[in-house]
PDB file of N, CA and C in Angstrom:
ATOM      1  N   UNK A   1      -0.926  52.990 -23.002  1.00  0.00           N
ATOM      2  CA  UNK A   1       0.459  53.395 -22.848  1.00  0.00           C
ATOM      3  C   UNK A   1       0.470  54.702 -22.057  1.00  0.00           C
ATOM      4  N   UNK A   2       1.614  55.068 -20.724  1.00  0.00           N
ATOM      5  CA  UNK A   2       0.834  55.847 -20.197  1.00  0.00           C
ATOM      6  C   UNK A   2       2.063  56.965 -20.660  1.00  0.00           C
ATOM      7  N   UNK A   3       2.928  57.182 -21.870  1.00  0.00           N
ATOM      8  CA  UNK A   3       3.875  57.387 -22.050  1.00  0.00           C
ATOM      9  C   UNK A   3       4.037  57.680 -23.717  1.00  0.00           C
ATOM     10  N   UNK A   4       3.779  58.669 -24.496  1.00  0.00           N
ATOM     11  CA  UNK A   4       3.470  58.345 -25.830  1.00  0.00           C
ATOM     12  C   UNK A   4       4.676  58.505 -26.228  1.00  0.00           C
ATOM     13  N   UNK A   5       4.709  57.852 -27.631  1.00  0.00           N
ATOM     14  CA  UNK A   5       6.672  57.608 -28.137  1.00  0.00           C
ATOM     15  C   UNK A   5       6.543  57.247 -29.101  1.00  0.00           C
ATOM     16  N   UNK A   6       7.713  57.645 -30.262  1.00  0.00           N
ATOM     17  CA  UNK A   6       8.000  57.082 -31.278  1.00  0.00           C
ATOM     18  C   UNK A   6       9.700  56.482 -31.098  1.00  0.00           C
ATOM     19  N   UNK A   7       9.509  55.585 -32.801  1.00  0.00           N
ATOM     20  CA  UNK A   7      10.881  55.286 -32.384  1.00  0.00           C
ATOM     21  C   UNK A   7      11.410  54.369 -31.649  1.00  0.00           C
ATOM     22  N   UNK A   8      10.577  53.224 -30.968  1.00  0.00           N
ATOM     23  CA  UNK A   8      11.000  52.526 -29.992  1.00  0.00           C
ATOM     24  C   UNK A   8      10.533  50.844 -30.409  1.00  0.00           C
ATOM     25  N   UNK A   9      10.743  49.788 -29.963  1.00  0.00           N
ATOM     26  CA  UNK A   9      10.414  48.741 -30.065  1.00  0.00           C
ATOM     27  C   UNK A   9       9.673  47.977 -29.088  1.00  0.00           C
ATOM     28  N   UNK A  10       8.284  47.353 -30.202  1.00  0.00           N
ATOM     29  CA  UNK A  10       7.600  46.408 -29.748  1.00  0.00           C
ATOM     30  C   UNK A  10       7.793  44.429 -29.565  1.00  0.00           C
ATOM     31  N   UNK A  11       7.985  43.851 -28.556  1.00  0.00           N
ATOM     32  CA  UNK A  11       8.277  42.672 -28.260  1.00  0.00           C
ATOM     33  C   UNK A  11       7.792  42.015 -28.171  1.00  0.00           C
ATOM     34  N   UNK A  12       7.078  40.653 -28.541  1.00  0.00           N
ATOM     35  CA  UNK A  12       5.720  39.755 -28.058  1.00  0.00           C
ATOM     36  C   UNK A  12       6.869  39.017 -27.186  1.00  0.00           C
ATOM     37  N   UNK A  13       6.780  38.922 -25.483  1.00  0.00           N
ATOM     38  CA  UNK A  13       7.379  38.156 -24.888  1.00  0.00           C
ATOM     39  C   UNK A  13       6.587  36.299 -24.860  1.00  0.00           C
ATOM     40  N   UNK A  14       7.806  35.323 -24.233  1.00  0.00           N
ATOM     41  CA  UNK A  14       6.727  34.211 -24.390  1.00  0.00           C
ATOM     42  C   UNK A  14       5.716  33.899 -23.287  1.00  0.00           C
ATOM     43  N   UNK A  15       5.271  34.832 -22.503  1.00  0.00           N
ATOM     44  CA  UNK A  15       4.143  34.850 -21.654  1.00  0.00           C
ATOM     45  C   UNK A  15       2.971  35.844 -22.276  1.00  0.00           C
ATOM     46  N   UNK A  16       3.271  36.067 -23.955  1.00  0.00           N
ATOM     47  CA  UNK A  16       1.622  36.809 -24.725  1.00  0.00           C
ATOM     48  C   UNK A  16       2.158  38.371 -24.287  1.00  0.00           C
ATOM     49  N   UNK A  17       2.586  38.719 -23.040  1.00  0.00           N
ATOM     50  CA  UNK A  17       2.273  40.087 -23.239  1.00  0.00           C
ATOM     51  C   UNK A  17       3.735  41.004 -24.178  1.00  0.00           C
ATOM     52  N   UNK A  18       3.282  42.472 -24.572  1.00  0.00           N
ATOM     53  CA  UNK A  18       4.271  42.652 -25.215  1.00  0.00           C
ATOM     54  C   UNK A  18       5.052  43.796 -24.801  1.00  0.00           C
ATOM     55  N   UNK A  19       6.800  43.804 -24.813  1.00  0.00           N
ATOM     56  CA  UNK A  19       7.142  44.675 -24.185  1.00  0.00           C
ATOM     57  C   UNK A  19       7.667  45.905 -25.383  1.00  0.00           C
ATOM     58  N   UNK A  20       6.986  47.266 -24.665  1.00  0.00           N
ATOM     59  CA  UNK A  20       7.375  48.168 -25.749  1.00  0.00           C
ATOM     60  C   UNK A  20       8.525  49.140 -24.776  1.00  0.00           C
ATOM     61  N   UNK A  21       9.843  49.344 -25.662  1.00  0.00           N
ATOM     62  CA  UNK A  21      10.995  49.962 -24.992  1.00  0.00           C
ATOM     63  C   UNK A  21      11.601  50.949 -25.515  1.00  0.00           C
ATOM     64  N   UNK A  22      12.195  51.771 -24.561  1.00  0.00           N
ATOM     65  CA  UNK A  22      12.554  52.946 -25.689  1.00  0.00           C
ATOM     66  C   UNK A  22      11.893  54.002 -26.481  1.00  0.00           C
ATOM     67  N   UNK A  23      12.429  54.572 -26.887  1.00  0.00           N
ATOM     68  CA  UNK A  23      12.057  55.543 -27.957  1.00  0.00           C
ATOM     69  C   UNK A  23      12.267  56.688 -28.403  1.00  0.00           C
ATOM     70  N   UNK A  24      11.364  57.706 -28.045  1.00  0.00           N
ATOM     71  CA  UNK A  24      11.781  59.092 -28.632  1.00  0.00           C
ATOM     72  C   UNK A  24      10.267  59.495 -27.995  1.00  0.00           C
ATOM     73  N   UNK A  25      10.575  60.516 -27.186  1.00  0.00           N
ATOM     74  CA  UNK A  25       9.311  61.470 -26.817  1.00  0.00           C
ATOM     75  C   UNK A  25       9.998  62.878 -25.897  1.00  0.00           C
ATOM     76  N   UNK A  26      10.130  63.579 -26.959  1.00  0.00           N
ATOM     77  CA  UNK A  26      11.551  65.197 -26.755  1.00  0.00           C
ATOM     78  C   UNK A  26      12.802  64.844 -26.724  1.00  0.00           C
ATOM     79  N   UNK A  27      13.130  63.643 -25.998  1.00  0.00           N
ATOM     80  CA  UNK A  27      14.248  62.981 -26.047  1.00  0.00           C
ATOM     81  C   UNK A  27      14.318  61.765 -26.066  1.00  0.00           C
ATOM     82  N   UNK A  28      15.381  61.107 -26.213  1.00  0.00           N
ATOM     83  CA  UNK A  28      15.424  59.819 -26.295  1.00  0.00           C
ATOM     84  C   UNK A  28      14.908  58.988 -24.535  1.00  0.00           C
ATOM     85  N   UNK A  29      14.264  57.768 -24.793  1.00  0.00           N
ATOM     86  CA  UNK A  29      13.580  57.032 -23.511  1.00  0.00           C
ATOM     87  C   UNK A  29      14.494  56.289 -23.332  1.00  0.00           C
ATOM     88  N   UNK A  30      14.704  55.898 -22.006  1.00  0.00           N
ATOM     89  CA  UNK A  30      15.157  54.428 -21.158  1.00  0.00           C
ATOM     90  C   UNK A  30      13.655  53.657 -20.759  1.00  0.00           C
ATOM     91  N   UNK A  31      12.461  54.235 -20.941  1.00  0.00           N
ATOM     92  CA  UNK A  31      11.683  53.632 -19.914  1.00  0.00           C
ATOM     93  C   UNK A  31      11.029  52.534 -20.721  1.00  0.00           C
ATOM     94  N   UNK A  32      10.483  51.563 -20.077  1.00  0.00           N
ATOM     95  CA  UNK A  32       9.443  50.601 -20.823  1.00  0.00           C
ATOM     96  C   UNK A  32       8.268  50.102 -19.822  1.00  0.00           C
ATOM     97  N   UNK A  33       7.554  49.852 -21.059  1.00  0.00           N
ATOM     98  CA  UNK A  33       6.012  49.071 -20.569  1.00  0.00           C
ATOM     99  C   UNK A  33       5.919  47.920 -20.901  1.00  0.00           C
ATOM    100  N   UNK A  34       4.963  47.152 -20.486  1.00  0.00           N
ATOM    101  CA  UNK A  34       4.353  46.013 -20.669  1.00  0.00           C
ATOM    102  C   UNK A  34       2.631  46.156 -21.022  1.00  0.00           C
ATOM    103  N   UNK A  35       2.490  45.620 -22.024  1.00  0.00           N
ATOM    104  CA  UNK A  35       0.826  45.621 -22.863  1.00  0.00           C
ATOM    105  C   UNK A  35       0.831  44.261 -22.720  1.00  0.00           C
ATOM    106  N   UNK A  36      -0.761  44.073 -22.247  1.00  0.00           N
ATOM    107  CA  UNK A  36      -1.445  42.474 -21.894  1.00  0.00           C
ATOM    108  C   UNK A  36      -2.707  42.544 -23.010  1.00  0.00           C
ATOM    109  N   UNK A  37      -2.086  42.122 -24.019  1.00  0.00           N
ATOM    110  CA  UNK A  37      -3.396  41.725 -24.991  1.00  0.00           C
ATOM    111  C   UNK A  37      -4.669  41.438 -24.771  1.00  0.00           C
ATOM    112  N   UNK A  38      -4.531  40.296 -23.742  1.00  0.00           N
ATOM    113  CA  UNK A  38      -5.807  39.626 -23.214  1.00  0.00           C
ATOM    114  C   UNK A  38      -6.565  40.404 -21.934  1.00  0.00           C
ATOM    115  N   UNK A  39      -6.074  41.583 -21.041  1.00  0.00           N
ATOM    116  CA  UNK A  39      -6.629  42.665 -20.552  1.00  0.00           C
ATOM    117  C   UNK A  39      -6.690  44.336 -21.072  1.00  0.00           C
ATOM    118  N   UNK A  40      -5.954  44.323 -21.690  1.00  0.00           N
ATOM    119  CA  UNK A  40      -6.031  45.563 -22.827  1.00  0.00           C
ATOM    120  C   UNK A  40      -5.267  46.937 -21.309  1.00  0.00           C
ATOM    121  N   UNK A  41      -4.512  46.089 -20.148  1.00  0.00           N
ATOM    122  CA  UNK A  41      -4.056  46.837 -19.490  1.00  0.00           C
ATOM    123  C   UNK A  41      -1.952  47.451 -19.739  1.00  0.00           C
ATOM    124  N   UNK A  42      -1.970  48.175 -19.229  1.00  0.00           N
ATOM    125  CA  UNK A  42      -0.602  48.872 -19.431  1.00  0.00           C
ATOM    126  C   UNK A  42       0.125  48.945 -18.299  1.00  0.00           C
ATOM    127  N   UNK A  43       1.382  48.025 -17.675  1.00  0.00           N
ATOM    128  CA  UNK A  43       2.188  48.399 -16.729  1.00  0.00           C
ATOM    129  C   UNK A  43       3.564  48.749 -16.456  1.00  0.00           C
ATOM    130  N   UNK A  44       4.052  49.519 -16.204  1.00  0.00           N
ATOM    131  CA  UNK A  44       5.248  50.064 -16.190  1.00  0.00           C
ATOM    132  C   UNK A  44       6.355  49.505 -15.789  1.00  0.00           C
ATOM    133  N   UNK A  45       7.203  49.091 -16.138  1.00  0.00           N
ATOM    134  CA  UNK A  45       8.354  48.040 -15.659  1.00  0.00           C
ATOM    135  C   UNK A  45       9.726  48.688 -15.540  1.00  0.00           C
ATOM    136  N   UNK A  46      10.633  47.913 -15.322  1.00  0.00           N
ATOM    137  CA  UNK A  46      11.938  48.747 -15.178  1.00  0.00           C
ATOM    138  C   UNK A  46      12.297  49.104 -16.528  1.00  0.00           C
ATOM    139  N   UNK A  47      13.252  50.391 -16.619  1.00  0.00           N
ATOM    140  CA  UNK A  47      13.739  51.201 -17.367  1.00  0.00           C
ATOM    141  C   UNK A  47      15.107  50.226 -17.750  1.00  0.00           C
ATOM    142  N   UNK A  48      14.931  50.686 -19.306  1.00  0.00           N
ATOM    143  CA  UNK A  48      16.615  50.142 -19.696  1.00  0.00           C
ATOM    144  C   UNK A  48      17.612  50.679 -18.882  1.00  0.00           C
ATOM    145  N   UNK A  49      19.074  50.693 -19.274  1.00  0.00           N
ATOM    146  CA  UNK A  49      20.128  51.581 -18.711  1.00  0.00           C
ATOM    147  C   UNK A  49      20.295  51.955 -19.271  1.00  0.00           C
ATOM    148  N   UNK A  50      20.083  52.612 -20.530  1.00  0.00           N
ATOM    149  CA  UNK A  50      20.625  53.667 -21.831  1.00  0.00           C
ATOM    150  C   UNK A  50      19.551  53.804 -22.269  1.00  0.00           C
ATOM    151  N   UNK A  51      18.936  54.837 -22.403  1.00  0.00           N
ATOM    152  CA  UNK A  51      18.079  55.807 -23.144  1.00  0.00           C
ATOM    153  C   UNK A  51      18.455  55.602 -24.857  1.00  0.00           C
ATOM    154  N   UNK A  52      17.662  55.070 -25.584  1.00  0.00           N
ATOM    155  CA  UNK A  52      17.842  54.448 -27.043  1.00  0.00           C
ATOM    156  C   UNK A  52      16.749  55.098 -27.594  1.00  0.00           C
ATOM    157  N   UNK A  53      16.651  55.092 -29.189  1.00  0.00           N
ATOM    158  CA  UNK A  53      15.647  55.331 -29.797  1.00  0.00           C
ATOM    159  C   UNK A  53      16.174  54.912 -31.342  1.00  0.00           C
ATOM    160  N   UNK A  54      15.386  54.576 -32.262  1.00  0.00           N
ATOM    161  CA  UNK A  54      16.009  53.554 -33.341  1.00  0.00           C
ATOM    162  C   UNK A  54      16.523  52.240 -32.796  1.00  0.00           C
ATOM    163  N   UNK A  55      16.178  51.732 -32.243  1.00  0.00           N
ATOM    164  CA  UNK A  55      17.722  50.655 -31.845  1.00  0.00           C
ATOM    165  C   UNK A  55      16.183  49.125 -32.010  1.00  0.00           C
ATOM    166  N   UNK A  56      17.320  48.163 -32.171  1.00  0.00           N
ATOM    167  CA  UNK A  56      17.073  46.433 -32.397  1.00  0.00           C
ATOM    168  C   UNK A  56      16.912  46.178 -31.217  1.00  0.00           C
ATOM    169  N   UNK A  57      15.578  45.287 -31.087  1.00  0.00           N
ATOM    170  CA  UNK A  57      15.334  44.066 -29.577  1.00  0.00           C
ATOM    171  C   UNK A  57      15.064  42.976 -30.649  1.00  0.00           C
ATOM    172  N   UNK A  58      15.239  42.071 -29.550  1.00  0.00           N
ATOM    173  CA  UNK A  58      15.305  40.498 -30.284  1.00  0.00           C
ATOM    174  C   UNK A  58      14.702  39.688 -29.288  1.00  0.00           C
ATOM    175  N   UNK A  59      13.572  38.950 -28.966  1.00  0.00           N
ATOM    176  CA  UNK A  59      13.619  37.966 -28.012  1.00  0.00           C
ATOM    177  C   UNK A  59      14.389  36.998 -28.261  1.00  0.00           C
ATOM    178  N   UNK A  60      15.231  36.499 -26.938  1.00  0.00           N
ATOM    179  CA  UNK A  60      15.929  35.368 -27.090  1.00  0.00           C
ATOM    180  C   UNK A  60      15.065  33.976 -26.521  1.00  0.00           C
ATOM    181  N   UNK A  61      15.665  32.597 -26.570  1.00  0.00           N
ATOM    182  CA  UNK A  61      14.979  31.661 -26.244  1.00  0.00           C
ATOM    183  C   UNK A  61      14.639  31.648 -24.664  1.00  0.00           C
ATOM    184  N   UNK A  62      15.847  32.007 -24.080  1.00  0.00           N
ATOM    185  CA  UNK A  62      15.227  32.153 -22.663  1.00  0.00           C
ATOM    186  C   UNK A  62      14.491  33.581 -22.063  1.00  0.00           C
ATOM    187  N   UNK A  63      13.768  33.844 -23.488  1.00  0.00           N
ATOM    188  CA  UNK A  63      12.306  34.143 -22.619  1.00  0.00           C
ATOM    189  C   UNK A  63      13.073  36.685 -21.962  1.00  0.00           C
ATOM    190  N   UNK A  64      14.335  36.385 -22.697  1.00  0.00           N
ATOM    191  CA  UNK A  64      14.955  37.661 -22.320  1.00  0.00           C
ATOM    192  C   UNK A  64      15.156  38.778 -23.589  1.00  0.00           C
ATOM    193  N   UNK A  65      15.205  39.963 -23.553  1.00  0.00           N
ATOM    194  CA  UNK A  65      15.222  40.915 -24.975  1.00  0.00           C
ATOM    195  C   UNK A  65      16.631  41.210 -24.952  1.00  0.00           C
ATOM    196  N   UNK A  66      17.180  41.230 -25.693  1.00  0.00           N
ATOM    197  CA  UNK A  66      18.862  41.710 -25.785  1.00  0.00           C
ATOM    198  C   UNK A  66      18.208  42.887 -26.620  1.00  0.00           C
ATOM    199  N   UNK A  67      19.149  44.365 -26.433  1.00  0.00           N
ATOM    200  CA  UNK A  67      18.271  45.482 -27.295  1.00  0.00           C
ATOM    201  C   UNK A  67      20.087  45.756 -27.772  1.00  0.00           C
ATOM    202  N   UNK A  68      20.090  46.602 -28.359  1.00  0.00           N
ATOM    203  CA  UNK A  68      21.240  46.926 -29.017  1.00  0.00           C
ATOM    204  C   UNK A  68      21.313  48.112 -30.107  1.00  0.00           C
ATOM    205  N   UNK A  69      22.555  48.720 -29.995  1.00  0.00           N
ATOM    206  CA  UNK A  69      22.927  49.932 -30.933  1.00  0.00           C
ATOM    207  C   UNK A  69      21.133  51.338 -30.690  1.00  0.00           C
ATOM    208  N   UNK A  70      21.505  51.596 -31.893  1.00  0.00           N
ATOM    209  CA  UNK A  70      20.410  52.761 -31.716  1.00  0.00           C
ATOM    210  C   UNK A  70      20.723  54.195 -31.306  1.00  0.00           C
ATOM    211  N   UNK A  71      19.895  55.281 -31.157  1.00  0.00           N
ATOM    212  CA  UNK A  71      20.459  56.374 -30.812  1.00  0.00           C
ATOM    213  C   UNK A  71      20.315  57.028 -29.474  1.00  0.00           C
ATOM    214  N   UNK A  72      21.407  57.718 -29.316  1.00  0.00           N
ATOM    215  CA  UNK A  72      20.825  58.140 -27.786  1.00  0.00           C
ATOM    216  C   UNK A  72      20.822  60.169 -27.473  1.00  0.00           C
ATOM    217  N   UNK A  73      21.096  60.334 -28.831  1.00  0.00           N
ATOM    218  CA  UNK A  73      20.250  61.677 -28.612  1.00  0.00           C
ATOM    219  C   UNK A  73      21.467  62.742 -29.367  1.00  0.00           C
ATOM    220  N   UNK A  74      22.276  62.095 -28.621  1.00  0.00           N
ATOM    221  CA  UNK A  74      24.023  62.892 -29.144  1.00  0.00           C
ATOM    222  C   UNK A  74      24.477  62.015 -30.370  1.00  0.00           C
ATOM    223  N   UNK A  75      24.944  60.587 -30.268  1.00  0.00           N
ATOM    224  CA  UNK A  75      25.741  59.538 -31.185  1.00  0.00           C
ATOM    225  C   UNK A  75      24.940  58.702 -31.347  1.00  0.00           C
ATOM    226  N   UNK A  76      25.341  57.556 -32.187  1.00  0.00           N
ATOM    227  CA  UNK A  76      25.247  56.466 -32.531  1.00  0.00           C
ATOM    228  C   UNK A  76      25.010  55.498 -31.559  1.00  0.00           C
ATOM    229  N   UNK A  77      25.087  54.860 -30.957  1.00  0.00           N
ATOM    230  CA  UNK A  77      25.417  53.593 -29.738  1.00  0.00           C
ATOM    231  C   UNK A  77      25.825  52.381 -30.337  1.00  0.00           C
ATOM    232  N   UNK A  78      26.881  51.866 -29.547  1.00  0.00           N
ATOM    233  CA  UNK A  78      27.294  50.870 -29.844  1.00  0.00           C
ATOM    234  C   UNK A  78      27.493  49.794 -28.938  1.00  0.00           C
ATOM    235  N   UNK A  79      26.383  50.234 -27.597  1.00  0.00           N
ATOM    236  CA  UNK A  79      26.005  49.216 -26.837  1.00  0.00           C
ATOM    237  C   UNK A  79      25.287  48.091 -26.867  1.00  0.00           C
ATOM    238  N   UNK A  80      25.218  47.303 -25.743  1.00  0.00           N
ATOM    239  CA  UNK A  80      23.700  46.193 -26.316  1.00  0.00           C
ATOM    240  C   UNK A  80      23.592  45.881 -24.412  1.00  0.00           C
ATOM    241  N   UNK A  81      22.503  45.149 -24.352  1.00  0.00           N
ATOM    242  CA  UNK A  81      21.734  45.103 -22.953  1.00  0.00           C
ATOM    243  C   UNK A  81      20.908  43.986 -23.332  1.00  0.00           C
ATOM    244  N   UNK A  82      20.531  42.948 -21.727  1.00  0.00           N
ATOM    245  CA  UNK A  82      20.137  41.972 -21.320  1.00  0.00           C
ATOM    246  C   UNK A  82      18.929  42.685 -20.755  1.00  0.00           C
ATOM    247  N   UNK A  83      17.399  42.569 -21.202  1.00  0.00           N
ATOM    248  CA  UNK A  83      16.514  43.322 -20.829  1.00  0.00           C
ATOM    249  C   UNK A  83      15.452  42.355 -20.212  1.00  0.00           C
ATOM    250  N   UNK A  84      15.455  41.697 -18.783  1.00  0.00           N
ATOM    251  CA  UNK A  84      14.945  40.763 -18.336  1.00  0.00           C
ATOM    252  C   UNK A  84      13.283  41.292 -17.488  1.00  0.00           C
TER     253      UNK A  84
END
């Protein structure tokens, strides 16, 4: 992880690798990675659009993370996002 964090959520997508998003590191993150089990490598992918930390991901069936609510440093959130 080239990015250390708490606070954020881990995803097993359905291609094995897993996406970790969000979090908390001084402030709340937008950014995420991708971890490949089967190379033990770390790559950097696009950033949410809201900087979250606490907040719910869910894989959906088509293979996408919907993330939702959580904190963003000031309030509560009461957003949610299509995290493809």
């Amino acid at each position: 992880m080239s990015l250390g964090r708490a606070l954020h959520t881990a995803s097993t997508l359905p291609n094995g690798q897993v996406l970790i998003a969000g979090g908390f590191n001084v402030n709340p993150l937008n950014a995420a990675e991708l971890y490949n089990p089967s190379t033990g490598n770390w790559t950097t992918t696009a950033s949410m659009y809201i900087a979250r930390q606490n907040f719910a991901a869910v894989v959906l069936p088509n293979g996408k993370v919907l993330v939702a609510g959580g904190h963003n440093g000031t309030a509560c959130s009461n957003t949610a996002e299509l995290y493809q």
